[in-house]
PDB file of N, CA and C in Angstrom:
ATOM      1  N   UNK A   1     107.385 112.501  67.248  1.00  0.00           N
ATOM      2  CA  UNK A   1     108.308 111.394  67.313  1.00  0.00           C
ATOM      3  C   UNK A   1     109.258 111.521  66.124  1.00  0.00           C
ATOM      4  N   UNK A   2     110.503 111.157  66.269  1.00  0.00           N
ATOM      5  CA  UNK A   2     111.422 111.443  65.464  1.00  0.00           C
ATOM      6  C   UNK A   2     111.757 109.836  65.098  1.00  0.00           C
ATOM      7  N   UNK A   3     111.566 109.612  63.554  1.00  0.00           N
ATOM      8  CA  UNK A   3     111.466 108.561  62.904  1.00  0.00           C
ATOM      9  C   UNK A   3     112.976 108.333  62.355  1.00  0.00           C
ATOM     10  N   UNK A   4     113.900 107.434  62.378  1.00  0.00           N
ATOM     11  CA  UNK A   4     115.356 107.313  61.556  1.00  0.00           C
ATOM     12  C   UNK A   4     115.189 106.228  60.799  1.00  0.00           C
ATOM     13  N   UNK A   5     116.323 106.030  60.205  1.00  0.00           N
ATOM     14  CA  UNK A   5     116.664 104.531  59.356  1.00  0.00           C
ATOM     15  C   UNK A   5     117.980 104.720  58.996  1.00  0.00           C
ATOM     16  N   UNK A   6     117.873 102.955  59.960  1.00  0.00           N
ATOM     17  CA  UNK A   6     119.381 102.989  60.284  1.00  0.00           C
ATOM     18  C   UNK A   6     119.508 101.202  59.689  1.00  0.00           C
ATOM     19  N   UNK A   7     120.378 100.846  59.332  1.00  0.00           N
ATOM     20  CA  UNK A   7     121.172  99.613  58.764  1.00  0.00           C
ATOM     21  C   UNK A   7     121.937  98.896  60.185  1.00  0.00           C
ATOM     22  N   UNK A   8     122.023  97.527  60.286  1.00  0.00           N
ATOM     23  CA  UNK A   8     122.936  96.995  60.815  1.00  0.00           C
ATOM     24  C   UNK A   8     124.220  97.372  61.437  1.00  0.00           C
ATOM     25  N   UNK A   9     124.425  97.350  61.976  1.00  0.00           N
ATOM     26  CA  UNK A   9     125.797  98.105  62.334  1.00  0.00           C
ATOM     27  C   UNK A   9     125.815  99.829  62.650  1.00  0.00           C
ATOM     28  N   UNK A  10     125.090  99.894  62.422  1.00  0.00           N
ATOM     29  CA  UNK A  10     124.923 102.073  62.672  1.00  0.00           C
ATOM     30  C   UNK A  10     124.523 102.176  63.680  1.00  0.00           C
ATOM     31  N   UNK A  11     124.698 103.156  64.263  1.00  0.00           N
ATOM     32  CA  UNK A  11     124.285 104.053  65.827  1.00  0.00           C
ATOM     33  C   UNK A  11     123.534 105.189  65.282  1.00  0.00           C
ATOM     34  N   UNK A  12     122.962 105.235  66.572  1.00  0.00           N
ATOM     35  CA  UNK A  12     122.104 107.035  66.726  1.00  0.00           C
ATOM     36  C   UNK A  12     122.773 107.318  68.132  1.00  0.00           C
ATOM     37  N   UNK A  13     123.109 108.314  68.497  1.00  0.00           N
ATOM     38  CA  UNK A  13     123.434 109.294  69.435  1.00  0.00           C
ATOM     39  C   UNK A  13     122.437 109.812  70.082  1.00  0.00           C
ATOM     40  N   UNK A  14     121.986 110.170  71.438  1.00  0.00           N
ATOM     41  CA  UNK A  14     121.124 110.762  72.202  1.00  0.00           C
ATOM     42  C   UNK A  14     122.010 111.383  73.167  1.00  0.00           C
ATOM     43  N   UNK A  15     121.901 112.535  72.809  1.00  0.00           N
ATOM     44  CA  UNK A  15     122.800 113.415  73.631  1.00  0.00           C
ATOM     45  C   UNK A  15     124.278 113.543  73.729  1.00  0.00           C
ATOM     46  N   UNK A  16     125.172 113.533  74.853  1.00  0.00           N
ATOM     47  CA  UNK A  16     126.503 113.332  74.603  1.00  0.00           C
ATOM     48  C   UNK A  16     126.429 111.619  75.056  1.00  0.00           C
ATOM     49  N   UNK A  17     125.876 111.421  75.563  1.00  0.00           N
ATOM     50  CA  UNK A  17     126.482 110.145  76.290  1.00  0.00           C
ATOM     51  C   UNK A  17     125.777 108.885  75.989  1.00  0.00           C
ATOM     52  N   UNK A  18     124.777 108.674  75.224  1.00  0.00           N
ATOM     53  CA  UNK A  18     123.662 107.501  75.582  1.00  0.00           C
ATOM     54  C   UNK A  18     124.562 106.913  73.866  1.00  0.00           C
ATOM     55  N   UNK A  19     124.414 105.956  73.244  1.00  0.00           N
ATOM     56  CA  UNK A  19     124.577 105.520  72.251  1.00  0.00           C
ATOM     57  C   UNK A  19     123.448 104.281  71.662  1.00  0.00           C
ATOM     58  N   UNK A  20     122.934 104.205  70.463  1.00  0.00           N
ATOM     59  CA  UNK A  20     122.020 103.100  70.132  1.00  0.00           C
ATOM     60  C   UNK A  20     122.694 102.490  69.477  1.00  0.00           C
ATOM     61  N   UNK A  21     122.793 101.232  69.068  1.00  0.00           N
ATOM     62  CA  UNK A  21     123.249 100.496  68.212  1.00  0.00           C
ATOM     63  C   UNK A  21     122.274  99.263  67.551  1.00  0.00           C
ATOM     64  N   UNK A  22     121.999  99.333  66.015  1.00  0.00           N
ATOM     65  CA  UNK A  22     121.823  98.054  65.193  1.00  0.00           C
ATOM     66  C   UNK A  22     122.359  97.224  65.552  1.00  0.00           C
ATOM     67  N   UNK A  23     121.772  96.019  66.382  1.00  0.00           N
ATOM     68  CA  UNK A  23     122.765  94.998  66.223  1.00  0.00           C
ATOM     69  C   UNK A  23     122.315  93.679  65.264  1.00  0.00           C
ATOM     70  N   UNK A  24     121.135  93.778  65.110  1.00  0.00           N
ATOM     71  CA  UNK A  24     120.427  92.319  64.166  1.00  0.00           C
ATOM     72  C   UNK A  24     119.149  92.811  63.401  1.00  0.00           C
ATOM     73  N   UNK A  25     118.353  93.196  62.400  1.00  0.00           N
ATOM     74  CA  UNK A  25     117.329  93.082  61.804  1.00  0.00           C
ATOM     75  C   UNK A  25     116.934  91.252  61.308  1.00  0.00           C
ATOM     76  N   UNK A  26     116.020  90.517  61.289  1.00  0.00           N
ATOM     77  CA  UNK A  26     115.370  89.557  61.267  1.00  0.00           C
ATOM     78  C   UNK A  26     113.881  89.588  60.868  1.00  0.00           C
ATOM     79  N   UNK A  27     113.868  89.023  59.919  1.00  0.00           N
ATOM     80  CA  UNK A  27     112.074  89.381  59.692  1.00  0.00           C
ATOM     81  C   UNK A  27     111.763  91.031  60.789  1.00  0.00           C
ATOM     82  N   UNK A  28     111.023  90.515  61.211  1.00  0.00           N
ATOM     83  CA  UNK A  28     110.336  91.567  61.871  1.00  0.00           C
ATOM     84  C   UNK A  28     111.066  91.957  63.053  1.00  0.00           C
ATOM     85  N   UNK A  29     111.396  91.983  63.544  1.00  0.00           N
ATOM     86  CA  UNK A  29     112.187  91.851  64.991  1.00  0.00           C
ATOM     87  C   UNK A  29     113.802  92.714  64.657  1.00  0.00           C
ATOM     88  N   UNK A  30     113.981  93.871  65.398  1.00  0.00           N
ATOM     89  CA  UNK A  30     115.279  94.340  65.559  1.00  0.00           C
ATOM     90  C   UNK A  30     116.080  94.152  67.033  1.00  0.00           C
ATOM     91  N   UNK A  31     116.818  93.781  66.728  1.00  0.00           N
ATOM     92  CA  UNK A  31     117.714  93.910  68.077  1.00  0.00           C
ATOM     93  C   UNK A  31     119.116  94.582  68.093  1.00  0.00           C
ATOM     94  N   UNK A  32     118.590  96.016  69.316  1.00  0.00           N
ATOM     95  CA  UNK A  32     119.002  97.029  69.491  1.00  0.00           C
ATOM     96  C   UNK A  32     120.152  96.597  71.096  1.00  0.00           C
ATOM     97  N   UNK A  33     121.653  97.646  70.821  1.00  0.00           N
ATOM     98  CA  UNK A  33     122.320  97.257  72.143  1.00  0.00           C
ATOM     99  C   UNK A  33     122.310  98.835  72.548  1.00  0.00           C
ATOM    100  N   UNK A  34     122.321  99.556  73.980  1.00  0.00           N
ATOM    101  CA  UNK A  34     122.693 100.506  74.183  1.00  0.00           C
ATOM    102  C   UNK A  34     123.954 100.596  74.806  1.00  0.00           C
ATOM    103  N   UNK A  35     124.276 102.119  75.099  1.00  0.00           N
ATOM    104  CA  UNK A  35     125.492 102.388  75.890  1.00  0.00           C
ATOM    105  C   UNK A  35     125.139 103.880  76.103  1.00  0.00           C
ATOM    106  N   UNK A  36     125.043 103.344  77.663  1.00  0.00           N
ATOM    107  CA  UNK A  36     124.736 104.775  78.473  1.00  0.00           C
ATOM    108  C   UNK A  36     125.238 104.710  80.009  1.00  0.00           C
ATOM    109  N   UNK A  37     125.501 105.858  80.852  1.00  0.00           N
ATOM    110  CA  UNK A  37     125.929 105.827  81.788  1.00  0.00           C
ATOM    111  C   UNK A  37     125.149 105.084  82.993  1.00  0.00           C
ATOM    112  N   UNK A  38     125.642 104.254  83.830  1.00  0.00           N
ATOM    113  CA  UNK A  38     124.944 103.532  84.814  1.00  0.00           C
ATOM    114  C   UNK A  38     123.711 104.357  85.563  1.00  0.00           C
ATOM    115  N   UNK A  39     123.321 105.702  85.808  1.00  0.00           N
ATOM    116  CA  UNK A  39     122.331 106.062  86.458  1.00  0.00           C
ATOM    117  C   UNK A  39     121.387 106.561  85.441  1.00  0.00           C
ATOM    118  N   UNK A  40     121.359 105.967  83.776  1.00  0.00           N
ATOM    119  CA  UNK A  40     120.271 106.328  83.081  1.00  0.00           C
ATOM    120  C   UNK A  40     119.760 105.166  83.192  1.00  0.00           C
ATOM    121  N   UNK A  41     118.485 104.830  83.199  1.00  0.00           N
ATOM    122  CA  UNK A  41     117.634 103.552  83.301  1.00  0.00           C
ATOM    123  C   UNK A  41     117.351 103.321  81.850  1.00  0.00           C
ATOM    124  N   UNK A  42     117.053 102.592  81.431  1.00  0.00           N
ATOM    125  CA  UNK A  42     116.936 101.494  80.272  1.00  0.00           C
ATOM    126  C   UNK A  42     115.888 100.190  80.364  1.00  0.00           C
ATOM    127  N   UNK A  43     114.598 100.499  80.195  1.00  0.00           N
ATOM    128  CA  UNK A  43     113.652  99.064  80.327  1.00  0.00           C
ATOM    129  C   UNK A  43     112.780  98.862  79.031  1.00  0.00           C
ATOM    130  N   UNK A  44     112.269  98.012  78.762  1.00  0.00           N
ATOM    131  CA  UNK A  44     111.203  97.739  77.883  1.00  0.00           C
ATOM    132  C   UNK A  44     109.915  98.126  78.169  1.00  0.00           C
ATOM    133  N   UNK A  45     109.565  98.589  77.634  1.00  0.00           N
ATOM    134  CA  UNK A  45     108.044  99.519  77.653  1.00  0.00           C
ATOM    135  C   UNK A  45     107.027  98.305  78.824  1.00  0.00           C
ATOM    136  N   UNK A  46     106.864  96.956  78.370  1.00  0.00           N
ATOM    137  CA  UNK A  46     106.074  96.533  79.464  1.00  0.00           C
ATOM    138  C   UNK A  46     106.379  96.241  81.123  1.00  0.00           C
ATOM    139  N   UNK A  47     108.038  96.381  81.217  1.00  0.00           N
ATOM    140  CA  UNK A  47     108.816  96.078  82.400  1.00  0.00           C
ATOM    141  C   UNK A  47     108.320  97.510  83.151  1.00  0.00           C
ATOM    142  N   UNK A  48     108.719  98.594  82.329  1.00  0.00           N
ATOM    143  CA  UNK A  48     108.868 100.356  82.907  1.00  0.00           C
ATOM    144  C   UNK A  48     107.408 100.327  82.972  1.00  0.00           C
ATOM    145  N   UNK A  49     106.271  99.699  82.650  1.00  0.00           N
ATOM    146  CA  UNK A  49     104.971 100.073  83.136  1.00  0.00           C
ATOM    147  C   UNK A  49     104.907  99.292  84.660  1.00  0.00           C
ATOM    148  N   UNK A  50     105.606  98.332  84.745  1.00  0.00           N
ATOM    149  CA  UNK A  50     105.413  97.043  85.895  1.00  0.00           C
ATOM    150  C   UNK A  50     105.729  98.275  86.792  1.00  0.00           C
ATOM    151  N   UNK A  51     106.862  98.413  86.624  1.00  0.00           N
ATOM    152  CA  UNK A  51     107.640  99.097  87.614  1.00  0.00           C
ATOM    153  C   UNK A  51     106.716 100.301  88.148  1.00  0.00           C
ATOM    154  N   UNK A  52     106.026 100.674  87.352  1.00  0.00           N
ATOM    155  CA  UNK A  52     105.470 102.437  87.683  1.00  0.00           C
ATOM    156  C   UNK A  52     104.377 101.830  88.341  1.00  0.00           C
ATOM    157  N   UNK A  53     103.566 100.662  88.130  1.00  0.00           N
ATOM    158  CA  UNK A  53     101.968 100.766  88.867  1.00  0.00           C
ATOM    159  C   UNK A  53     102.784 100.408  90.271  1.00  0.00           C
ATOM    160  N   UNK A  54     104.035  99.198  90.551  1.00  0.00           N
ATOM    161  CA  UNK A  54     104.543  98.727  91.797  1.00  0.00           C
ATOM    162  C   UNK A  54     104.489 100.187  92.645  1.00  0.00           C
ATOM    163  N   UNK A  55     105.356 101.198  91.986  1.00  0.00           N
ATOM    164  CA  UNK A  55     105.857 102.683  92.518  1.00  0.00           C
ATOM    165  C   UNK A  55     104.355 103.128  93.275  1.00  0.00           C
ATOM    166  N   UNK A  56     103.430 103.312  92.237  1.00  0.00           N
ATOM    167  CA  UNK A  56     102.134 103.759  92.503  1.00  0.00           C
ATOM    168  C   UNK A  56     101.469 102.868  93.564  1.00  0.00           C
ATOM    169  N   UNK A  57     101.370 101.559  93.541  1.00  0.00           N
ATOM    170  CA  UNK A  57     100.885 100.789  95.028  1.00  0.00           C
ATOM    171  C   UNK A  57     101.977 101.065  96.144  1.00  0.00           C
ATOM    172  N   UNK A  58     102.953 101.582  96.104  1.00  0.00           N
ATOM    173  CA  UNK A  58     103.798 101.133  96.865  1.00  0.00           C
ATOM    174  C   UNK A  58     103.498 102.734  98.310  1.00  0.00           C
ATOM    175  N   UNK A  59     103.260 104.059  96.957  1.00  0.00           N
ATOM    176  CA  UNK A  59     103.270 105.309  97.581  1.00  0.00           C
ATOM    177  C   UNK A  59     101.731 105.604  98.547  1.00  0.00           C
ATOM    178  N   UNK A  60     100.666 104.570  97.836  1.00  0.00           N
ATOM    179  CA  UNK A  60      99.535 104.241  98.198  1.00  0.00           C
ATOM    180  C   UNK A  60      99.365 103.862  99.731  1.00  0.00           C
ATOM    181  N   UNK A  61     100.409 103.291 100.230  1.00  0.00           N
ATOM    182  CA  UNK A  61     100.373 102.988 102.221  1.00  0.00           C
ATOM    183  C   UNK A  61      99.694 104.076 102.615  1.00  0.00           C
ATOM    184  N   UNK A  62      98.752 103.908 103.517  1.00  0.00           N
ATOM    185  CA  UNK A  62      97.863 104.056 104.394  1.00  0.00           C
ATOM    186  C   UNK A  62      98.610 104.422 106.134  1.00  0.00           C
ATOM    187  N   UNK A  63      97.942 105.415 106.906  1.00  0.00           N
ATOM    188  CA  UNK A  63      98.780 105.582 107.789  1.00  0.00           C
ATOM    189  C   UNK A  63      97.885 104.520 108.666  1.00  0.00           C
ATOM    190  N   UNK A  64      97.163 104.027 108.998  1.00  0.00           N
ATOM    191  CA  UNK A  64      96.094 102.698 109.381  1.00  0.00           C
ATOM    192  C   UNK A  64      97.500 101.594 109.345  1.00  0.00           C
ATOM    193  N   UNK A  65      97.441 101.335 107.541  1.00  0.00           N
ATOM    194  CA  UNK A  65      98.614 100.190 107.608  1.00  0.00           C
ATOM    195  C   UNK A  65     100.050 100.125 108.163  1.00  0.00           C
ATOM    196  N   UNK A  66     100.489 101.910 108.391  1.00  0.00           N
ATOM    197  CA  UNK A  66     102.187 102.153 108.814  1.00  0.00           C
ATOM    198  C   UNK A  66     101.397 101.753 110.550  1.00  0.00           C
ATOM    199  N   UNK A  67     100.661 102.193 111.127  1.00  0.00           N
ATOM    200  CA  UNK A  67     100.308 101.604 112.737  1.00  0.00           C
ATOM    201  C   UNK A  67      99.766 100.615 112.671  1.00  0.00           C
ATOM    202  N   UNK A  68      99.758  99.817 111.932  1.00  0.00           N
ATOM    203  CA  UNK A  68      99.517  98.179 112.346  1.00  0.00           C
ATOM    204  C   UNK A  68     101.263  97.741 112.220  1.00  0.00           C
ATOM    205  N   UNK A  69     101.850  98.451 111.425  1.00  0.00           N
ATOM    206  CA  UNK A  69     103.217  97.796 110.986  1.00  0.00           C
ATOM    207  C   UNK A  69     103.944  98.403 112.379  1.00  0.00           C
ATOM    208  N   UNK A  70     103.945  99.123 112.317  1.00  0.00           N
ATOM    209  CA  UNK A  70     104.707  99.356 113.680  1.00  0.00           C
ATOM    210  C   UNK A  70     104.318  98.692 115.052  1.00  0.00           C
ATOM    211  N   UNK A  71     103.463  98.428 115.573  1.00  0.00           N
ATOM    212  CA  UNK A  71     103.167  96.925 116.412  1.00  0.00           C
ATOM    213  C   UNK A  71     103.822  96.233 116.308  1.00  0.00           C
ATOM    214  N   UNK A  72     104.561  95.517 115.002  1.00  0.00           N
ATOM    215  CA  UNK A  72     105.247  94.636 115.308  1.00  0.00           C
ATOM    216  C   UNK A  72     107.031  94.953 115.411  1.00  0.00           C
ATOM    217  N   UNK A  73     107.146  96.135 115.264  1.00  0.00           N
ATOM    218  CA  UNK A  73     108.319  96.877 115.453  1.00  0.00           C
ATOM    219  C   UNK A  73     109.065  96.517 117.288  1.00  0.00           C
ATOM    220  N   UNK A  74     110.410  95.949 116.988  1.00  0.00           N
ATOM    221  CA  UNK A  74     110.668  95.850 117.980  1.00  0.00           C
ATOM    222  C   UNK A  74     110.867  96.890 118.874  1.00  0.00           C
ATOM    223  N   UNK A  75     111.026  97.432 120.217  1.00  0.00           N
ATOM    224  CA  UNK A  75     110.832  98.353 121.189  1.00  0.00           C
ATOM    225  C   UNK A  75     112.559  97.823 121.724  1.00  0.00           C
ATOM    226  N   UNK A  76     112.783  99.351 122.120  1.00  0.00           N
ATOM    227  CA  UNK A  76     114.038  99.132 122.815  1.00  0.00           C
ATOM    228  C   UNK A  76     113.895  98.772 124.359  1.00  0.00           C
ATOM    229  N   UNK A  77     114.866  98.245 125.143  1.00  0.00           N
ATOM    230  CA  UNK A  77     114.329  98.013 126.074  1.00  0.00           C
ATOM    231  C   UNK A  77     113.584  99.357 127.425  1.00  0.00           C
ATOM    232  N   UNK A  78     114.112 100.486 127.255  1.00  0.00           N
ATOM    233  CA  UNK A  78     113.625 101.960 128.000  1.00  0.00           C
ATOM    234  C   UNK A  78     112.829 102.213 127.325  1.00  0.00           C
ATOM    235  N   UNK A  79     112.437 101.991 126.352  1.00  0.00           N
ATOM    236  CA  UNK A  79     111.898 103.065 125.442  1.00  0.00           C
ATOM    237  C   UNK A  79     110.071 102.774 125.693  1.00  0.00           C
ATOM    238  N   UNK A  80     109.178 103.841 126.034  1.00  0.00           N
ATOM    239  CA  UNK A  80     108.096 103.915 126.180  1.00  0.00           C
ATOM    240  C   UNK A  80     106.904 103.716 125.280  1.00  0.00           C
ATOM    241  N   UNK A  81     105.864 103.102 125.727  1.00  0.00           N
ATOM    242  CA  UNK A  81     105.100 102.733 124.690  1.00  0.00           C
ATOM    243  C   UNK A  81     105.044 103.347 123.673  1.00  0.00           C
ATOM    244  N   UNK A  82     104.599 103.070 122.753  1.00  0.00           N
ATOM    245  CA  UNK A  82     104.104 104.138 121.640  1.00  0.00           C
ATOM    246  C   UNK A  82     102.883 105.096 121.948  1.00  0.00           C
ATOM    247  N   UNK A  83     101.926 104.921 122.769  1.00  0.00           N
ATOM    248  CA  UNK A  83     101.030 105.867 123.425  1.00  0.00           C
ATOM    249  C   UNK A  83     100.905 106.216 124.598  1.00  0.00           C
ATOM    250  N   UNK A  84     102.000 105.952 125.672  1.00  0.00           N
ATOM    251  CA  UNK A  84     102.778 106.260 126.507  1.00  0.00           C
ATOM    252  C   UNK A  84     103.304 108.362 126.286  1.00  0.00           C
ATOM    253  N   UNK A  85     103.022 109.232 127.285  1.00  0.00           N
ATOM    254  CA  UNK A  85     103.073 110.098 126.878  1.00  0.00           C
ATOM    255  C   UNK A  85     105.192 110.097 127.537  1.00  0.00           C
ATOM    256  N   UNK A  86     105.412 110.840 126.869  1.00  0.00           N
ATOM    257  CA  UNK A  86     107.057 111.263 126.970  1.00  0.00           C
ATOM    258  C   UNK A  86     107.525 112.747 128.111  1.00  0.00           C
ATOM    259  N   UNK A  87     107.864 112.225 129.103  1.00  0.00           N
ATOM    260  CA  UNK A  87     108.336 113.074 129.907  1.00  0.00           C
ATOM    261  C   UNK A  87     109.109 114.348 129.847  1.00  0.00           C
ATOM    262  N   UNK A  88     108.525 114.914 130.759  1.00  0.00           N
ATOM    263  CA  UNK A  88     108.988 116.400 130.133  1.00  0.00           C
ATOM    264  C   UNK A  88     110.880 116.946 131.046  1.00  0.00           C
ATOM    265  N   UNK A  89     111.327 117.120 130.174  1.00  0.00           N
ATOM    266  CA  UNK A  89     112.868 117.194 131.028  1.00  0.00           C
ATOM    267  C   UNK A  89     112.845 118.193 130.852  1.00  0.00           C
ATOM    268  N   UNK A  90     113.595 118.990 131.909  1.00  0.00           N
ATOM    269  CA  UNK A  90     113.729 120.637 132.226  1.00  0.00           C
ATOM    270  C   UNK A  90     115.386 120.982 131.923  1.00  0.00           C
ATOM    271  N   UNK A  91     115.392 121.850 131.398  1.00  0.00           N
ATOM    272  CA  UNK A  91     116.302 122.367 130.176  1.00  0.00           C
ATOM    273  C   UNK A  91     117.526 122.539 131.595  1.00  0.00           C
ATOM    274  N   UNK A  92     119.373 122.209 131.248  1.00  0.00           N
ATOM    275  CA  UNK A  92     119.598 122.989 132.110  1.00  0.00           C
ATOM    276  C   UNK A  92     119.579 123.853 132.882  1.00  0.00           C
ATOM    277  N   UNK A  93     119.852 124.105 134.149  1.00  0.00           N
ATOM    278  CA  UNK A  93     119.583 125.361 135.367  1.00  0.00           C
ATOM    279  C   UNK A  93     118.420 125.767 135.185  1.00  0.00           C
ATOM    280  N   UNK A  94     117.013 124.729 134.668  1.00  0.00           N
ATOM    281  CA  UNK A  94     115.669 125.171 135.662  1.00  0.00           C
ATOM    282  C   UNK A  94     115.286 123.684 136.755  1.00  0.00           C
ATOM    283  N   UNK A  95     114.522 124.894 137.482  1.00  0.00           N
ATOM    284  CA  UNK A  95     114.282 123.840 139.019  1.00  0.00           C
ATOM    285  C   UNK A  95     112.927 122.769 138.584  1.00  0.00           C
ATOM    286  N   UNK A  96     113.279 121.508 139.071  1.00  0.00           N
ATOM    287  CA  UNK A  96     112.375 120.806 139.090  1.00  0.00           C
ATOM    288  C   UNK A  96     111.326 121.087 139.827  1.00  0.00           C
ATOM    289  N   UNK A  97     109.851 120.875 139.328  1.00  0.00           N
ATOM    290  CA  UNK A  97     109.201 121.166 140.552  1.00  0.00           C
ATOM    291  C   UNK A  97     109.166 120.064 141.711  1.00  0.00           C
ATOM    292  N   UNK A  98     109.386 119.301 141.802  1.00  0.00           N
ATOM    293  CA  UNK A  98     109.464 118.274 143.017  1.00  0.00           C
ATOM    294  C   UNK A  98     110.758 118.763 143.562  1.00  0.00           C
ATOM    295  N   UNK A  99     110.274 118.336 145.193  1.00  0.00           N
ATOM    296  CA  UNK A  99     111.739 118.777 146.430  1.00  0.00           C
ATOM    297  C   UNK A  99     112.668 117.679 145.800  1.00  0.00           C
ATOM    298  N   UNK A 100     113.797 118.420 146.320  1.00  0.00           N
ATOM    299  CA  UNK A 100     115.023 118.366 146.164  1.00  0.00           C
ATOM    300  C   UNK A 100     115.437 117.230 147.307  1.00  0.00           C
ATOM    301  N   UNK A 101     115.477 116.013 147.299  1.00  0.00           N
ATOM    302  CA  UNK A 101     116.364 115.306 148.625  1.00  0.00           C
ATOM    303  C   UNK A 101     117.612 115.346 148.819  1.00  0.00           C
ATOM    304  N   UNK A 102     117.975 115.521 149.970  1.00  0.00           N
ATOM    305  CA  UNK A 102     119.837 115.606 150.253  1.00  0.00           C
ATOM    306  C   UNK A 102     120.524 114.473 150.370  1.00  0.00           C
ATOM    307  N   UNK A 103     121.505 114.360 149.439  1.00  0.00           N
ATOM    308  CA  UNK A 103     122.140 113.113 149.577  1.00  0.00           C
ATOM    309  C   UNK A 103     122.843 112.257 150.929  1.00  0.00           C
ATOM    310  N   UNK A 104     122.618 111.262 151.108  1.00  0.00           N
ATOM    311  CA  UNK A 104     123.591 110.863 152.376  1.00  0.00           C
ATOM    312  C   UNK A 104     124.662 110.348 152.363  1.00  0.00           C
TER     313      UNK A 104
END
């Protein structure tokens, strides 16, 4: 870990783009502003843990729970059950096997 000391008003640099800034020392308590580009994330150590166990329950779904969830998935109106087997269509210019009726 790379330790600094910095005064009120001073920055540290992280890289080209991220910036730290002193903005208040108070007894114990510093308050820091950043400036970094919108797709670097920025959280407080207990928020960025929230976030990671949510991530971790979230990747945790069960394929049990995705087929109960889909039950309640609306169905188009053609569209065949979900365990309904799917008909087999024959690729242009091959013959069906069922006769052919002539139109009238």
């Amino acid at each position: 870990m790379l330790t600094l000391t910095r005064s009120v008003g001073e920055t540290i640099r992280i890289g080209d783009d991220i910036e730290v800034h002193v903005v208040e020392v108070r007894g114990g308590t510093v308050r820091l502003g950043f400036k970094a580009p919108r797709e670097v994330t920025i959280h407080r150590e207990e928020v960025y843990r929230q976030i990671a166990e949510a991530n971790l329950l979230a990747a945790q779904v069960t394929a049990d729970t995705l087929g109960a969830l889909a039950a309640f998935a609306p169905q188009a109106p053609d569209a065949p059950a979900p365990d309904a087997p799917t008909p087999r269509v024959p690729p242009a210019g091959e013959r069906s096997a069922s006769p052919e009726v002539p139109a009238r």
